[in-house]
N, C-alpha and C. Protein backbone atom coordinates (compact mmCIF):
# COMPACT_ATOMS: atom_id res chain seq x y z
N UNK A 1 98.51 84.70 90.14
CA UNK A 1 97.88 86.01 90.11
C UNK A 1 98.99 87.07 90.16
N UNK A 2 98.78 88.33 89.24
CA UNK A 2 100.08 89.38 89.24
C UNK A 2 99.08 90.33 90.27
N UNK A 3 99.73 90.72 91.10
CA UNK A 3 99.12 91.70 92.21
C UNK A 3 100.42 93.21 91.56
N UNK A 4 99.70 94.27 91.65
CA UNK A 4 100.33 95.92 91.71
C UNK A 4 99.53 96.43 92.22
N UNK A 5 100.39 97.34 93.16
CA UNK A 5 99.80 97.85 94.38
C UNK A 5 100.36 99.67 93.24
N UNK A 6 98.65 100.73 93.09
CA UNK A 6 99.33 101.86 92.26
C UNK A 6 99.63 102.72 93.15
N UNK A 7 100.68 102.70 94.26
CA UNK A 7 101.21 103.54 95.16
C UNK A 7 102.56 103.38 95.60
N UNK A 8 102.93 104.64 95.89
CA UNK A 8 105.23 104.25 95.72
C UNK A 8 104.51 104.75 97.32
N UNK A 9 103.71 104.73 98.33
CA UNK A 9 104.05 104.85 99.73
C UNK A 9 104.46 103.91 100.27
N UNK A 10 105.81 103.99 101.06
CA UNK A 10 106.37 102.83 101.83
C UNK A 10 105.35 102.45 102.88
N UNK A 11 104.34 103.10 103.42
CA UNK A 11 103.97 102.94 104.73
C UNK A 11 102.65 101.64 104.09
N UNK A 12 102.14 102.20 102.89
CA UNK A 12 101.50 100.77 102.20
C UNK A 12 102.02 99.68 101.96
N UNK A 13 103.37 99.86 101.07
CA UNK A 13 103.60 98.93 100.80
C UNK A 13 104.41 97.91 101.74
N UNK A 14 104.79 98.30 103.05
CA UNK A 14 104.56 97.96 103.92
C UNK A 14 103.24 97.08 104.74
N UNK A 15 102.13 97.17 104.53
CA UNK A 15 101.44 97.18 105.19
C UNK A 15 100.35 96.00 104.02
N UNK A 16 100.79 96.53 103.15
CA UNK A 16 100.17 94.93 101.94
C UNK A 16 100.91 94.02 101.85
N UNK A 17 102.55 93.85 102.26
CA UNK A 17 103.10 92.80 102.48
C UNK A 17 102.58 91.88 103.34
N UNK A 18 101.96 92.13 104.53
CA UNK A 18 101.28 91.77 105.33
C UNK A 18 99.87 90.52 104.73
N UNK A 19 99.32 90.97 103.72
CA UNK A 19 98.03 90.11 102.82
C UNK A 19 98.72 89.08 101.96
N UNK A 20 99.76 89.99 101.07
CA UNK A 20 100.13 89.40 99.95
C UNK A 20 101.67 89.37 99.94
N UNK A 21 102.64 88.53 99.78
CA UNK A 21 103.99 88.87 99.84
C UNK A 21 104.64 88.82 98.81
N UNK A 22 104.47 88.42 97.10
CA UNK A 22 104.65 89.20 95.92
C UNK A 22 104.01 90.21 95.09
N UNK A 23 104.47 91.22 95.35
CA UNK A 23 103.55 92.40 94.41
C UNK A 23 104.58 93.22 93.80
N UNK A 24 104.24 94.31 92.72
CA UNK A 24 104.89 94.92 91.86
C UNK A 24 104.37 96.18 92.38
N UNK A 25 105.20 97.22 92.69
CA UNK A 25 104.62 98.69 93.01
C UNK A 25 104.74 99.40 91.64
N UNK A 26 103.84 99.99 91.14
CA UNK A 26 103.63 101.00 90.15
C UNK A 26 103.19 102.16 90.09
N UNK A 27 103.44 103.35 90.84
CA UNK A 27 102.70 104.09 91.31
C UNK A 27 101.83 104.87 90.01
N UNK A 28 100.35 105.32 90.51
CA UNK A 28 99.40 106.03 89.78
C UNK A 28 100.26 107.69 89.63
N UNK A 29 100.54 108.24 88.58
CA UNK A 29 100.90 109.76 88.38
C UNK A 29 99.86 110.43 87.90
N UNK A 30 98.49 109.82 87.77
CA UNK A 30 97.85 111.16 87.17
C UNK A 30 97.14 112.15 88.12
N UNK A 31 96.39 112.78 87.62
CA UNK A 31 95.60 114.49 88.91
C UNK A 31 95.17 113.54 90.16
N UNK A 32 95.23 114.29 91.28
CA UNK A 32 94.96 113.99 92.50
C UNK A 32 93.97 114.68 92.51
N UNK A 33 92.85 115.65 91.54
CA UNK A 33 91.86 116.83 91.93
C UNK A 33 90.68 115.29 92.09
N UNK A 34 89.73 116.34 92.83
CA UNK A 34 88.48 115.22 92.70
C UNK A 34 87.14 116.58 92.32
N UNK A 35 86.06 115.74 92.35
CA UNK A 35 84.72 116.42 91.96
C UNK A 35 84.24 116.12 93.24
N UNK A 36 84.42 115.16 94.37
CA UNK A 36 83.35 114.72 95.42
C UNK A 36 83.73 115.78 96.85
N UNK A 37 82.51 116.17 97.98
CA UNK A 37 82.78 116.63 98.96
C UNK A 37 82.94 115.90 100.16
N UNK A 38 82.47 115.22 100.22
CA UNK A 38 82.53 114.35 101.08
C UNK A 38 83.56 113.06 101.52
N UNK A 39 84.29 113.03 102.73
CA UNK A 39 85.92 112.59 103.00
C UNK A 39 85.74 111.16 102.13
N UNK A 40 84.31 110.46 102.38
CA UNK A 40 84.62 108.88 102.65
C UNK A 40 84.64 108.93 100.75
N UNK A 41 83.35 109.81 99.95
CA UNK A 41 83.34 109.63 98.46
C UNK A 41 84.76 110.42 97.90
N UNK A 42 85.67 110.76 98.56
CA UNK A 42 86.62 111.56 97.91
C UNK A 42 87.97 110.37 97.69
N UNK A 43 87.93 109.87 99.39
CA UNK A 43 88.99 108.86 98.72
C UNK A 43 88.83 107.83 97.92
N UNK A 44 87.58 107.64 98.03
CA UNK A 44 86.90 105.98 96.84
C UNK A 44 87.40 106.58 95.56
N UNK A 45 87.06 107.79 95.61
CA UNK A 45 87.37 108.21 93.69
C UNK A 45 88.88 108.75 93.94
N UNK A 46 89.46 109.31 94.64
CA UNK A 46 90.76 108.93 94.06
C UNK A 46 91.56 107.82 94.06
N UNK A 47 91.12 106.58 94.56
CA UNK A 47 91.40 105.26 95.03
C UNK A 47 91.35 104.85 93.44
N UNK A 48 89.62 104.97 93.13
CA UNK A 48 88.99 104.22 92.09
C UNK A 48 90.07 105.31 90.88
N UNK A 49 90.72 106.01 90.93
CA UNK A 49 91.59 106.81 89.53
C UNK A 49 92.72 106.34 89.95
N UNK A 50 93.59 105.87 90.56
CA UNK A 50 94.43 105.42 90.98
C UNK A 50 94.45 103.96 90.29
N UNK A 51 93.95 103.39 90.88
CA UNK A 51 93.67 101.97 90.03
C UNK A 51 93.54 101.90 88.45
N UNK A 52 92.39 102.55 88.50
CA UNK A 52 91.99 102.64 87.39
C UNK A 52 93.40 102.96 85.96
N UNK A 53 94.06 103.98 86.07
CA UNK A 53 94.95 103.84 85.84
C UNK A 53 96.02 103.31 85.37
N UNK A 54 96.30 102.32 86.24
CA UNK A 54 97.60 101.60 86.13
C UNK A 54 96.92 100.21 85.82
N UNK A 55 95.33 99.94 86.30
CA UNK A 55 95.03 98.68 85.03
C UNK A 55 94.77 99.15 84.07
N UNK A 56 94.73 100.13 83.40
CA UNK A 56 93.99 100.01 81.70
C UNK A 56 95.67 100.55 80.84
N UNK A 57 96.80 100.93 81.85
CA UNK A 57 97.82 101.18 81.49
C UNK A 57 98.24 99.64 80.71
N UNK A 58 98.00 98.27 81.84
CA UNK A 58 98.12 96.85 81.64
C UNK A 58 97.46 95.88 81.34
N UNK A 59 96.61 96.52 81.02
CA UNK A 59 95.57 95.16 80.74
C UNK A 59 95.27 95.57 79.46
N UNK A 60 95.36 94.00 79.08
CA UNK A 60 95.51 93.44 77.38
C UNK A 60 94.03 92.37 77.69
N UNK A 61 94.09 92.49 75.75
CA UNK A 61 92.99 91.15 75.89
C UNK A 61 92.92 89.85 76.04
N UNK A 62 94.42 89.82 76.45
CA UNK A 62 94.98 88.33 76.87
C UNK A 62 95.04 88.31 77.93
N UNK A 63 95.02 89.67 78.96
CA UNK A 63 95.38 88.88 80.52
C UNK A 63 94.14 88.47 81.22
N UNK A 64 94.63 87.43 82.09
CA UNK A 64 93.73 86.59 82.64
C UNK A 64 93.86 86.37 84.52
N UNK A 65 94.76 87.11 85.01
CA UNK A 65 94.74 87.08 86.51
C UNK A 65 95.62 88.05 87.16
N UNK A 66 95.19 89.22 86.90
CA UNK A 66 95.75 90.60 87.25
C UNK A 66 94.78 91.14 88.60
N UNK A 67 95.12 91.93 89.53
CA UNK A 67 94.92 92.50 90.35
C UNK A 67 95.59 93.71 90.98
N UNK A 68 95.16 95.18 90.96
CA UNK A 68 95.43 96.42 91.00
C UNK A 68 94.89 96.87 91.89
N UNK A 69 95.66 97.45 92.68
CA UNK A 69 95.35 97.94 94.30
C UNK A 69 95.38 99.81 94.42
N UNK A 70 94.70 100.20 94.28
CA UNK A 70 95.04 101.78 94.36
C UNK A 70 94.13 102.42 95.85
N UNK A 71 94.52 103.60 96.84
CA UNK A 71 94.10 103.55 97.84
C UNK A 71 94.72 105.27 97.65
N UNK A 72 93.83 105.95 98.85
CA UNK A 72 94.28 107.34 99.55
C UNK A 72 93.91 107.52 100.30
N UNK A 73 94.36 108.47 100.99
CA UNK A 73 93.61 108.74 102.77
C UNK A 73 93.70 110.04 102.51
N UNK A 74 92.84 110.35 103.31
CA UNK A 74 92.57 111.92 104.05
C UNK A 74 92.22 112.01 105.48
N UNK A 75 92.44 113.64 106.09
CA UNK A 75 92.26 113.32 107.62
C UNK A 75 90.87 114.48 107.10
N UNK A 76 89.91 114.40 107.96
CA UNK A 76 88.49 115.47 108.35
C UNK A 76 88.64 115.83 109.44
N UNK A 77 88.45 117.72 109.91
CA UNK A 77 88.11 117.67 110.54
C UNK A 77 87.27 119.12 110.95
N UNK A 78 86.21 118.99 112.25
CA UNK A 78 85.26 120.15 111.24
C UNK A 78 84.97 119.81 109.94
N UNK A 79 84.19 118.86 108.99
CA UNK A 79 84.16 119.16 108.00
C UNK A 79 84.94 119.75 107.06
N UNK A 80 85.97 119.40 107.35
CA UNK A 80 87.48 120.31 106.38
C UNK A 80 88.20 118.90 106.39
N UNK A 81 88.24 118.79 104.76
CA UNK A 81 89.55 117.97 104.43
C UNK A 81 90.78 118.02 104.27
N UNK A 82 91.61 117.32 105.07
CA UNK A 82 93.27 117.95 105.24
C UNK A 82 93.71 117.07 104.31
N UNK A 83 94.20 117.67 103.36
CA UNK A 83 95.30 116.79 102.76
C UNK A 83 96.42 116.90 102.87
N UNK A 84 97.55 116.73 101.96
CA UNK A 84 98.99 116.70 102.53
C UNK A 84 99.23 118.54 102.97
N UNK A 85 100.07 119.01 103.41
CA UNK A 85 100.51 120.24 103.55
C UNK A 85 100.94 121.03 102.20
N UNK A 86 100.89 121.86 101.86
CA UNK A 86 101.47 122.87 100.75
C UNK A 86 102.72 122.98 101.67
N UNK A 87 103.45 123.41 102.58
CA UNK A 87 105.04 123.75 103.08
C UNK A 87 104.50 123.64 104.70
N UNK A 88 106.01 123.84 105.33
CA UNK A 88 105.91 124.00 106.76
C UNK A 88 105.13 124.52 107.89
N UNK A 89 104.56 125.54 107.35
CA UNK A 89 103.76 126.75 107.80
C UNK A 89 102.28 125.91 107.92
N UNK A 90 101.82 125.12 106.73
CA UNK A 90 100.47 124.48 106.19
C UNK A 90 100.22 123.29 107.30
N UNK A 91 101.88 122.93 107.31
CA UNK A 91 101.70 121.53 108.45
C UNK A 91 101.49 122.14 109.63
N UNK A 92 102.16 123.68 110.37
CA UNK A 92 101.75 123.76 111.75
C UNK A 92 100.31 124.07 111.64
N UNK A 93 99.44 124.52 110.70
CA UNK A 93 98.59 125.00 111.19
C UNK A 93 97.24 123.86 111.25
N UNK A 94 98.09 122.55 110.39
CA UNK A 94 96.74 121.69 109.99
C UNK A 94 97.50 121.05 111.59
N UNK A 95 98.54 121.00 111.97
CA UNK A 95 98.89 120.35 113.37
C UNK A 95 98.29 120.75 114.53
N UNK A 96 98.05 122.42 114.36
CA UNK A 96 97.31 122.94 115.81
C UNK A 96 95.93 123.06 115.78
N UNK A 97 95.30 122.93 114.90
CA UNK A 97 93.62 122.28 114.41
C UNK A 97 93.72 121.47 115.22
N UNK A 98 94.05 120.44 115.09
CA UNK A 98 93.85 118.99 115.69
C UNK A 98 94.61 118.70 117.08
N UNK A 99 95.25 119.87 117.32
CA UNK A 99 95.57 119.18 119.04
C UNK A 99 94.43 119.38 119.76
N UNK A 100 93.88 118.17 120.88
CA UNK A 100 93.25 118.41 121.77
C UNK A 100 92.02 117.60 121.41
N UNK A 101 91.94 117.36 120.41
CA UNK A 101 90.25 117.43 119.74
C UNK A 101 90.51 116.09 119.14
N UNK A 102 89.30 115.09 118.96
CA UNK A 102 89.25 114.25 117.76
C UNK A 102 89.07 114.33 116.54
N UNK A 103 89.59 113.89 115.45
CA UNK A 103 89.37 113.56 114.22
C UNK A 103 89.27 112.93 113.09
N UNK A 104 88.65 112.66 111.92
CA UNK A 104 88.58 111.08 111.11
C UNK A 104 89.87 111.19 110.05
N UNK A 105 90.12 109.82 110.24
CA UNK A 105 91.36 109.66 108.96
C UNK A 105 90.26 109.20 108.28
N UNK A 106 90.39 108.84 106.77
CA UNK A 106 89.57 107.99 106.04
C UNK A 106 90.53 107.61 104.92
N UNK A 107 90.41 106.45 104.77
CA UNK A 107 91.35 105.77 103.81
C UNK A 107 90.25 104.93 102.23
N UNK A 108 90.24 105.45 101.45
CA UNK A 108 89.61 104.75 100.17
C UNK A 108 90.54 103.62 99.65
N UNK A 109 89.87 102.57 99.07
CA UNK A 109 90.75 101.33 98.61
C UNK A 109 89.67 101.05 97.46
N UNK A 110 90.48 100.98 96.44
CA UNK A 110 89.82 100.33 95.00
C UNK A 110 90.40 99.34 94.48
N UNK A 111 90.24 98.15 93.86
CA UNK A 111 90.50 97.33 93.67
C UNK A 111 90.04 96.86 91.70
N UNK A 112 91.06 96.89 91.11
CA UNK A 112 90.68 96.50 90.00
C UNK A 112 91.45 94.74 89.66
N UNK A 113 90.51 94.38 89.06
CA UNK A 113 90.69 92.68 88.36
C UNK A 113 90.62 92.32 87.16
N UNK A 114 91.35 91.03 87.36
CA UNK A 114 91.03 90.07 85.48
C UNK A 114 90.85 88.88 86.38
N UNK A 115 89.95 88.02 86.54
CA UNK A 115 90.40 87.07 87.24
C UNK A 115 90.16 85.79 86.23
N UNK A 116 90.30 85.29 85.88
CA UNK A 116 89.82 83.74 84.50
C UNK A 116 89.35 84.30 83.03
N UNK A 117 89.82 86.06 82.87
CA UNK A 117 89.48 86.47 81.78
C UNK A 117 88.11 87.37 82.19
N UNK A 118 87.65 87.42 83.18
CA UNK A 118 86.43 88.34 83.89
C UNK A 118 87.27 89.65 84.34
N UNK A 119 86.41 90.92 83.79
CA UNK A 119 87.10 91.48 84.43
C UNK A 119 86.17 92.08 85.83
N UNK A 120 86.41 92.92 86.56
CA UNK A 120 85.48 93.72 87.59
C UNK A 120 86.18 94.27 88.50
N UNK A 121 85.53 95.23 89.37
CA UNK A 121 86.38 96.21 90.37
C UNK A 121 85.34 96.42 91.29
N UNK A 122 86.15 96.98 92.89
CA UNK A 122 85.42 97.36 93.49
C UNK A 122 86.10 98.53 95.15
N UNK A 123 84.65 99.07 95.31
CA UNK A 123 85.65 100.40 96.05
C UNK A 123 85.02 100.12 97.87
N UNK A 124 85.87 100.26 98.49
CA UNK A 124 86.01 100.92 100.09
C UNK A 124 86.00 102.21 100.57
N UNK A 125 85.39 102.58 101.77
CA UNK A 125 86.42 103.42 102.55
C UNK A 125 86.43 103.02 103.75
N UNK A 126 87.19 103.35 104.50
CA UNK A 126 86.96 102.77 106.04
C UNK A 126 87.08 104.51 106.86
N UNK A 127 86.50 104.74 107.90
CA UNK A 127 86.63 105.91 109.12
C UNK A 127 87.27 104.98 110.20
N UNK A 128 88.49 106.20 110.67
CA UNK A 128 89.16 105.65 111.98
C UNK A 128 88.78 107.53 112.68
N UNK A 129 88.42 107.26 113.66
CA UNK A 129 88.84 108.53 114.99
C UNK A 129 90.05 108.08 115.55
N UNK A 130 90.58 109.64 115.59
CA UNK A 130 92.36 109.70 116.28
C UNK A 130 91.88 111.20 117.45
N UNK A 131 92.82 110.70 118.67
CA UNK A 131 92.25 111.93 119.10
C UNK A 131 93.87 112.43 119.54
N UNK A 132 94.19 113.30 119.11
CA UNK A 132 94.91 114.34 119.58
C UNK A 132 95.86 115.33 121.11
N UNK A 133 96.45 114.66 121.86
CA UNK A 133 96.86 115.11 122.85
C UNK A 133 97.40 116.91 122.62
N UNK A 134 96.84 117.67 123.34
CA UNK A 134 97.09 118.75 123.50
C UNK A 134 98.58 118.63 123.59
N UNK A 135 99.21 119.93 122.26
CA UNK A 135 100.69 120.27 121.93
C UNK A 135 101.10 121.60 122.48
N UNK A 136 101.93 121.83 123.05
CA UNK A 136 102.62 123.05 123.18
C UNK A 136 103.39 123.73 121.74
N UNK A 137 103.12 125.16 121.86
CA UNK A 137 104.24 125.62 120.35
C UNK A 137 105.42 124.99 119.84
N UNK A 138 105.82 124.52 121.04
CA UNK A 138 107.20 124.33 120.74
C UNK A 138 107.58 122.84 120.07
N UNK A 139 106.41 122.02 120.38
CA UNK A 139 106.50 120.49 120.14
C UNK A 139 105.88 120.14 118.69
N UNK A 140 104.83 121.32 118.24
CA UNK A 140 104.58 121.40 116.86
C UNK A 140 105.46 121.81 116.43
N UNK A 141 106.13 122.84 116.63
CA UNK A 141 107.34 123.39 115.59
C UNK A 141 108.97 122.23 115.68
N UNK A 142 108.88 121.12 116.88
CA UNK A 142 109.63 120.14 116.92
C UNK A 142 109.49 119.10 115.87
N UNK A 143 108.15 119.09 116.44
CA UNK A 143 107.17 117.96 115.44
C UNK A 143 107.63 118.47 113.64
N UNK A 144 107.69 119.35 112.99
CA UNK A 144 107.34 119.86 112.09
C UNK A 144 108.54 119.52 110.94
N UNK A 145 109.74 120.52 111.94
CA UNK A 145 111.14 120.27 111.85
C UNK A 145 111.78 118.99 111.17
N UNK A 146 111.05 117.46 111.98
CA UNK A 146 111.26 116.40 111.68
C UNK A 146 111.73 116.10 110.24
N UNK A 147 110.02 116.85 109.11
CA UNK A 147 110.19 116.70 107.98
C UNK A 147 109.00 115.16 108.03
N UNK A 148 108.50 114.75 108.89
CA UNK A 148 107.59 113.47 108.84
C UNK A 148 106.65 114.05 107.80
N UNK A 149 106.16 115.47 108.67
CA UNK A 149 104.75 115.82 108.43
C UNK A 149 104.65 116.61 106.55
N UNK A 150 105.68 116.26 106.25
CA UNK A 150 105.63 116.73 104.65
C UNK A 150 104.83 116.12 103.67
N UNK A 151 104.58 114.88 103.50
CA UNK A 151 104.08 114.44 102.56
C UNK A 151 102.70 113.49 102.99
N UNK A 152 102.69 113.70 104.48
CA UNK A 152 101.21 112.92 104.72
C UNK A 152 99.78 113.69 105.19
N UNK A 153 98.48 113.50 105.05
CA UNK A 153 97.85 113.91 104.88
C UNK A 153 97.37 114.34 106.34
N UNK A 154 96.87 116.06 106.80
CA UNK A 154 96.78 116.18 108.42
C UNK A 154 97.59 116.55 108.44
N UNK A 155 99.12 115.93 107.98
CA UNK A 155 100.85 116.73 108.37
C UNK A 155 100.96 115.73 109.69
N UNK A 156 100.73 114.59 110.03
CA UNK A 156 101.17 113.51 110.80
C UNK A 156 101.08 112.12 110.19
N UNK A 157 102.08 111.25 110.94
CA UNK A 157 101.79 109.96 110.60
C UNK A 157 102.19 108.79 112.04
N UNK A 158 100.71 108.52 112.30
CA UNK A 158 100.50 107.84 113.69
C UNK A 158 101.91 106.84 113.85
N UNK A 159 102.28 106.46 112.91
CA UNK A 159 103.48 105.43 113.18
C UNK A 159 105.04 105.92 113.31
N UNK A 160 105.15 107.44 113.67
CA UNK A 160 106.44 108.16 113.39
C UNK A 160 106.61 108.70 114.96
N UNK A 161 106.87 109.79 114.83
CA UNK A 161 107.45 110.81 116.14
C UNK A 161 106.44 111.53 116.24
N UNK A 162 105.08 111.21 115.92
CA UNK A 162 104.14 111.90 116.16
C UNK A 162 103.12 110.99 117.13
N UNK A 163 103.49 109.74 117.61
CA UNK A 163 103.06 108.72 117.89
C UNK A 163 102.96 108.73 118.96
N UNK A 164 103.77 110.19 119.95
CA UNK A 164 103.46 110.46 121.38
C UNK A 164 102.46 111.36 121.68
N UNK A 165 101.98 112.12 120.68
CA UNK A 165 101.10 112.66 120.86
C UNK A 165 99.32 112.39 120.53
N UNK A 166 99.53 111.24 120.18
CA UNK A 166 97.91 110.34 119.82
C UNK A 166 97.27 109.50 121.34
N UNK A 167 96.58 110.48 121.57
CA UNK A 167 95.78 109.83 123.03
C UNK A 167 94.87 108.80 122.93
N UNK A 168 94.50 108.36 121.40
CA UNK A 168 93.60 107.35 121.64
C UNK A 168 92.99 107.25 119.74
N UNK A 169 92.90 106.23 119.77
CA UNK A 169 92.34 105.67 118.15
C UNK A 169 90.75 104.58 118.45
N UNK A 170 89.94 105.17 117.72
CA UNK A 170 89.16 104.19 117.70
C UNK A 170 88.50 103.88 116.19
N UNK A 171 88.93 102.34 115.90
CA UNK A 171 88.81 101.81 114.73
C UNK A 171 90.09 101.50 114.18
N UNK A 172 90.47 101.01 113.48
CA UNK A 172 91.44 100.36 112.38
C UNK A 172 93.02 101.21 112.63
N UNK A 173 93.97 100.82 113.58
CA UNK A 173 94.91 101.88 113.45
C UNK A 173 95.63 101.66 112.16
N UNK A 174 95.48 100.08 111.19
CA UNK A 174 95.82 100.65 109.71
C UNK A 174 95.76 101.16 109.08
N UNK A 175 94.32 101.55 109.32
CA UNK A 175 93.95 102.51 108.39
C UNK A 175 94.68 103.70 108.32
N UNK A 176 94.64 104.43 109.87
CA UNK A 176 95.32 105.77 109.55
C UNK A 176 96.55 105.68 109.28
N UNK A 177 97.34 104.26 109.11
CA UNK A 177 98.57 104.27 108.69
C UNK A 177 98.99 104.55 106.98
N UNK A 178 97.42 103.96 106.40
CA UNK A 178 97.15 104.81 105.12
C UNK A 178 96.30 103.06 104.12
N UNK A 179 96.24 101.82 105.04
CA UNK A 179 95.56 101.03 103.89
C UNK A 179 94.98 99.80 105.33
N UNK A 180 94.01 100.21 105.09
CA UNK A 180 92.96 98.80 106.18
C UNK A 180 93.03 97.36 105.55
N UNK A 181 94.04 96.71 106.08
CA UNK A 181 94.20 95.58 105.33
C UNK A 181 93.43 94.52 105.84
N UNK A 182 92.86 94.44 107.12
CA UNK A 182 92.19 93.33 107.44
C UNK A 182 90.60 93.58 106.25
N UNK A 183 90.27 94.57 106.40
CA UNK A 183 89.13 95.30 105.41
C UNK A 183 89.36 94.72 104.13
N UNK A 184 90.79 95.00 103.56
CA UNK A 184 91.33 94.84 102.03
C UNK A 184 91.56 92.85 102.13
N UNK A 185 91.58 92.09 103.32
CA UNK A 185 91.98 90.88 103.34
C UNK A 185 90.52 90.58 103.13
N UNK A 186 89.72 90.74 103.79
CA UNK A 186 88.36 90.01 103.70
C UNK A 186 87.68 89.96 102.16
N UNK A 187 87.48 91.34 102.08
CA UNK A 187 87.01 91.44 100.43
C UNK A 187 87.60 91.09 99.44
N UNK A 188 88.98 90.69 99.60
CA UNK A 188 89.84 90.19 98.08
C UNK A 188 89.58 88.78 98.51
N UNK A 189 89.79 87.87 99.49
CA UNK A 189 89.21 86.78 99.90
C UNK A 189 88.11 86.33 99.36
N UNK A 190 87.26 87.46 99.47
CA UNK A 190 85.47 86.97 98.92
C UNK A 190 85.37 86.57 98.20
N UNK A 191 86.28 87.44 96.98
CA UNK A 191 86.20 87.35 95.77
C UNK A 191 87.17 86.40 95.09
N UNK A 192 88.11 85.98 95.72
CA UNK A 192 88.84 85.14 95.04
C UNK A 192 89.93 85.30 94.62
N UNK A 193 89.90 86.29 95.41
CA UNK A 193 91.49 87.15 95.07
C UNK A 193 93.09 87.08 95.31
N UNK A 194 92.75 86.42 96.61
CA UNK A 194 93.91 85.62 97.27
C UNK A 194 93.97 84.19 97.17
């Protein structure tokens, strides 16, 4: 089976080594916009364009045991979806939202196949609650400085230097690391994937 995972995040591909230990990273480049409002239908469809993607980029009418992994997260909170930060300023302010208070990561996982010449796909999301230890100014603008909070979604990433300030997770702490693999182990299992 050829496994590609359509994401250049280390913190995934990290974290799918764990299921599978040969894969090809290819990351998805097309729009990140979506049409959906809602956290859990937003990451399925950018999951499901992600994938989508990078199999119809590879798939011929000859292949016969391909498997394409595409995934995104977002954090909610209040009903407001955080995605990555626009600059520094974007990360303190999506950082001081969330001190003190709980909030959902949600991670989408899509999965595209060829498996014996069949093709088919299928989509996830998983909800984790993270709750937030109350920050002083000075530890967000510490926090910030780092440069962690640049490219992940919320402007934290539970597995960094932000990892002293998380009072409590309930559900999947993979997930908010950005891919629920026990989730992604069971269902590729089902199917025959592994």
């Amino acid at each position: 089976m050829r496994y590609i995972l359509a994401s250049g995040s280390p913190r995934r591909k990290e974290l799918l080594s764990k299921i599978i230990t040969e894969y090809e990273v290819i990351p998805a480049e097309g729009d990140e916009s979506t049409t959906s409002v809602r956290p859990n239908d937003i990451v399925e469809e950018l999951s499901f364009n992600k994938a989508s993607e990078i199999f119809h980029k590879i798939f011929t009418e000859d292949t016969e045991n391909l498997v394409v992994i595409g995934a995104d997260t977002v954090v909610s909170y209040n009903y407001r979806v955080l995605g990555k930060p626009k600059d520094r300023e974007d990360a303190k302010k999506m950082i001081t939202s969330l001190q003190g208070d709980e909030h959902a990561v949600y991670t989408g996982v899509t999965v595209f196949f060829v498996k014996d010449g069949k093709e088919g796909h299928f989509s996830f999301s998983e909800e984790t609650l993270v709750y937030v230890t109350t920050m002083s100014e000075e530890e967000v603008d510490e926090y910030v400085a780092t440069g962690e909070a640049d490219d992940k979604a919320g402007a934290y990433g539970v597995q960094g230097q932000f990892g002293k300030f998380i009072n409590g997770i309930r559900g999947d702490y993979y997930n908010v690391v950005g891919l629920p693999i026990a989730r992604l182990y069971r269902e590729m299992k089902k199917r025959g994937l592994l």
